[in-house]
C-alpha atoms as a PDB file:
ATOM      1  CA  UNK A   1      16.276 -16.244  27.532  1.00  0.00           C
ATOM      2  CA  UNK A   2      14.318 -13.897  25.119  1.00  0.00           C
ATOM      3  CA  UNK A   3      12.423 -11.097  26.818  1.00  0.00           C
ATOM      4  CA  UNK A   4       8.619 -12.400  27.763  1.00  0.00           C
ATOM      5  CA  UNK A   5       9.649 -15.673  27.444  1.00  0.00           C
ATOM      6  CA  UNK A   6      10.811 -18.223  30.049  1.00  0.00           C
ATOM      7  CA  UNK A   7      11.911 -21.619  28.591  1.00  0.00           C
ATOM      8  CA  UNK A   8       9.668 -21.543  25.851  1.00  0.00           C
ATOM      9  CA  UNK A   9       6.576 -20.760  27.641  1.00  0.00           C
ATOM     10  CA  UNK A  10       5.331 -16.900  26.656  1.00  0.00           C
ATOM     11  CA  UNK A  11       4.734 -14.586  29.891  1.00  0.00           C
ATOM     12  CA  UNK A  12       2.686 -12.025  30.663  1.00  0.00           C
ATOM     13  CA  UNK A  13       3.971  -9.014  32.352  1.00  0.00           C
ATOM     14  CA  UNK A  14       2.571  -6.436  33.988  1.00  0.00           C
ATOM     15  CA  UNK A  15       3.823  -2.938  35.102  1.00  0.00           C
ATOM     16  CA  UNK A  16       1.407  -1.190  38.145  1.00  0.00           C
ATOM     17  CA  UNK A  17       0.808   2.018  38.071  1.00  0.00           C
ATOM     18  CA  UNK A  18      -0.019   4.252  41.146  1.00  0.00           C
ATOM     19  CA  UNK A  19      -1.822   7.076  41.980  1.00  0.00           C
ATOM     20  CA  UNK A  20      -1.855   9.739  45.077  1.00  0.00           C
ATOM     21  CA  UNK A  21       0.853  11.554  47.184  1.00  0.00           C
ATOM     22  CA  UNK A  22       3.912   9.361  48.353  1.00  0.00           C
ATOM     23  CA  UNK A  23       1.888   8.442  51.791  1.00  0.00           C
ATOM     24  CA  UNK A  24      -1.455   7.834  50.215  1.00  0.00           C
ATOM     25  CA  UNK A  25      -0.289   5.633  47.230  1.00  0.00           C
ATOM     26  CA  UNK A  26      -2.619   3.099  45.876  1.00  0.00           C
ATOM     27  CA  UNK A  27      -2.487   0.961  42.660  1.00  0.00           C
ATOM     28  CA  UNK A  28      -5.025   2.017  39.988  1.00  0.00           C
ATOM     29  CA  UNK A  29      -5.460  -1.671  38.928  1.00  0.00           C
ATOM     30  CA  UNK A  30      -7.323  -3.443  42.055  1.00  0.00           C
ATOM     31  CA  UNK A  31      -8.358  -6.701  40.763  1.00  0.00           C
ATOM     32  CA  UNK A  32      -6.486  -9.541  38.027  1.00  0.00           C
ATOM     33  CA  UNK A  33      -8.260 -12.725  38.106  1.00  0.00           C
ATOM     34  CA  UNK A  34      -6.765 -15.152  35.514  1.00  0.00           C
ATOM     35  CA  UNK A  35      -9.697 -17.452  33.967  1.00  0.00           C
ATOM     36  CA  UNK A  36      -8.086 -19.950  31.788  1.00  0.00           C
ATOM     37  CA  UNK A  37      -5.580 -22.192  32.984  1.00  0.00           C
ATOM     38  CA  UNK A  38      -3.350 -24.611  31.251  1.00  0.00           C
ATOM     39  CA  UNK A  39      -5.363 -27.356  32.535  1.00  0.00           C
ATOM     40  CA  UNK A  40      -9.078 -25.949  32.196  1.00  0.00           C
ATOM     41  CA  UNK A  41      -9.398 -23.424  28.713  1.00  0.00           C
ATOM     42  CA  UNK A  42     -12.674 -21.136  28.833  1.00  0.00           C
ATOM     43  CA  UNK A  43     -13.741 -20.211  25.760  1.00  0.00           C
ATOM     44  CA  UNK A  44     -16.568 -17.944  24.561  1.00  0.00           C
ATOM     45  CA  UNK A  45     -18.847 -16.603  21.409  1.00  0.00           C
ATOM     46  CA  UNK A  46     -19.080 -13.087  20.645  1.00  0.00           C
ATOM     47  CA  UNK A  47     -22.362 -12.994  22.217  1.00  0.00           C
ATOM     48  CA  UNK A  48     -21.242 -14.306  25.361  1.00  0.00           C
ATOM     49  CA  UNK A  49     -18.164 -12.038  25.993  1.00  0.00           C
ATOM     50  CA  UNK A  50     -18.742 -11.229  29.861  1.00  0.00           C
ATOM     51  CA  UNK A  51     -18.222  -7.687  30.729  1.00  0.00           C
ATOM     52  CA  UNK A  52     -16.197  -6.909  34.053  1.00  0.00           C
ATOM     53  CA  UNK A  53     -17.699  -4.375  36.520  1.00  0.00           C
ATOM     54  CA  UNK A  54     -20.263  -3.505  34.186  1.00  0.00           C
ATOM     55  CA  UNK A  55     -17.378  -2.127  31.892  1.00  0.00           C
ATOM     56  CA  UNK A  56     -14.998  -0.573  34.202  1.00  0.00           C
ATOM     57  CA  UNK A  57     -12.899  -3.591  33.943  1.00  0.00           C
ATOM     58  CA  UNK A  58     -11.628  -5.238  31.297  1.00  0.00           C
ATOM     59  CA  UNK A  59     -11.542  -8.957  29.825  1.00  0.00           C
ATOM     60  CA  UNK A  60      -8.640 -10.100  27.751  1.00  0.00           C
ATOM     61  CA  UNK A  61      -9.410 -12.518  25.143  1.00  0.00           C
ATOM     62  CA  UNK A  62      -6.785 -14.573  22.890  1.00  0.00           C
ATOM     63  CA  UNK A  63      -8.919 -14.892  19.521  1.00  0.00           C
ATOM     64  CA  UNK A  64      -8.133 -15.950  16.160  1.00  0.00           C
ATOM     65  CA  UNK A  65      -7.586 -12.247  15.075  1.00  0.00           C
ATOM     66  CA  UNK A  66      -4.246 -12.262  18.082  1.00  0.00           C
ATOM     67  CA  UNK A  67      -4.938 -11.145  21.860  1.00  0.00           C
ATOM     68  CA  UNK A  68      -7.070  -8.217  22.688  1.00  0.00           C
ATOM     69  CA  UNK A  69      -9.387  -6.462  24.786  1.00  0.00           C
ATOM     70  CA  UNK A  70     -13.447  -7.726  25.381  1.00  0.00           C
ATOM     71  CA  UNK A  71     -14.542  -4.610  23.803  1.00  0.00           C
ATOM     72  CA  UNK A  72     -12.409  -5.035  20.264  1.00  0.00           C
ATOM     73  CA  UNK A  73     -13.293  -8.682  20.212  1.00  0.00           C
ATOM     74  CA  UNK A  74     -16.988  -7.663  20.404  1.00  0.00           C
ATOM     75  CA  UNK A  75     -16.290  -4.906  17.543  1.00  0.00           C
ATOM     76  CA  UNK A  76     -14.237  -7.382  15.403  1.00  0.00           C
ATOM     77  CA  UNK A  77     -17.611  -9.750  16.038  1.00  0.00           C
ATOM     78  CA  UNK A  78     -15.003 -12.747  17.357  1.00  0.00           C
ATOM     79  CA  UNK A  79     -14.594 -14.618  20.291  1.00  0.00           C
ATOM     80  CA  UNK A  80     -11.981 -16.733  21.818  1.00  0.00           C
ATOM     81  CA  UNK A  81     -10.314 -17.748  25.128  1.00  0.00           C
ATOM     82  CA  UNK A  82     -11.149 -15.756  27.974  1.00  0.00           C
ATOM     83  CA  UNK A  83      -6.881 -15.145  29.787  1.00  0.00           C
ATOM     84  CA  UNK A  84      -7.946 -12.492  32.481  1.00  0.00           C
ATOM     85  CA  UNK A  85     -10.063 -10.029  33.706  1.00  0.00           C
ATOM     86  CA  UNK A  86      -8.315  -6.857  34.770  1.00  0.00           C
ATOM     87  CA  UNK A  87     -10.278  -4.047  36.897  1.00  0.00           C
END
């Protein structure tokens, strides 16, 4: 098994980090909502790039140009499938 791979299929991973004194502890990432699914791809323009908590969060897109954040897409004037939003 190659790392970030699981029988051919490419993962994803993910390390949390956390924030605060041992007892008050919270994640700094609150929210991942995964938007395309193998069964149902979203796909957008470069107009139409949506922006997550008003630019707090952050949209992953898989473009042409290889994956990358909302913003860069919308620099590199490209759009692509929407993966996740990330806030």
């Amino acid at each position: 098994m190659v790392d970030g791979e699981r029988e051919g299929q490419k993962v994803l991973r993910l390390k949390i980090k956390y924030v605060g004194e041992r007892r008050q502890r919270r994640a700094v990432l609150s929210g991942l909502e995964r938007i395309s699914s193998p069964g149902r791809r979203i796909y957008t323009k470069k107009t139409d790039i949506p922006w997550v908590l008003s630019g707090i969060g952050v949209a992953i897109l898989s473009t042409p140009k290889g994956v990358m954040t909302g913003a860069r897409a919308r620099q590199l004037g490209v759009g692509g499938e929407i993966i996740c939003k990330v806030w």
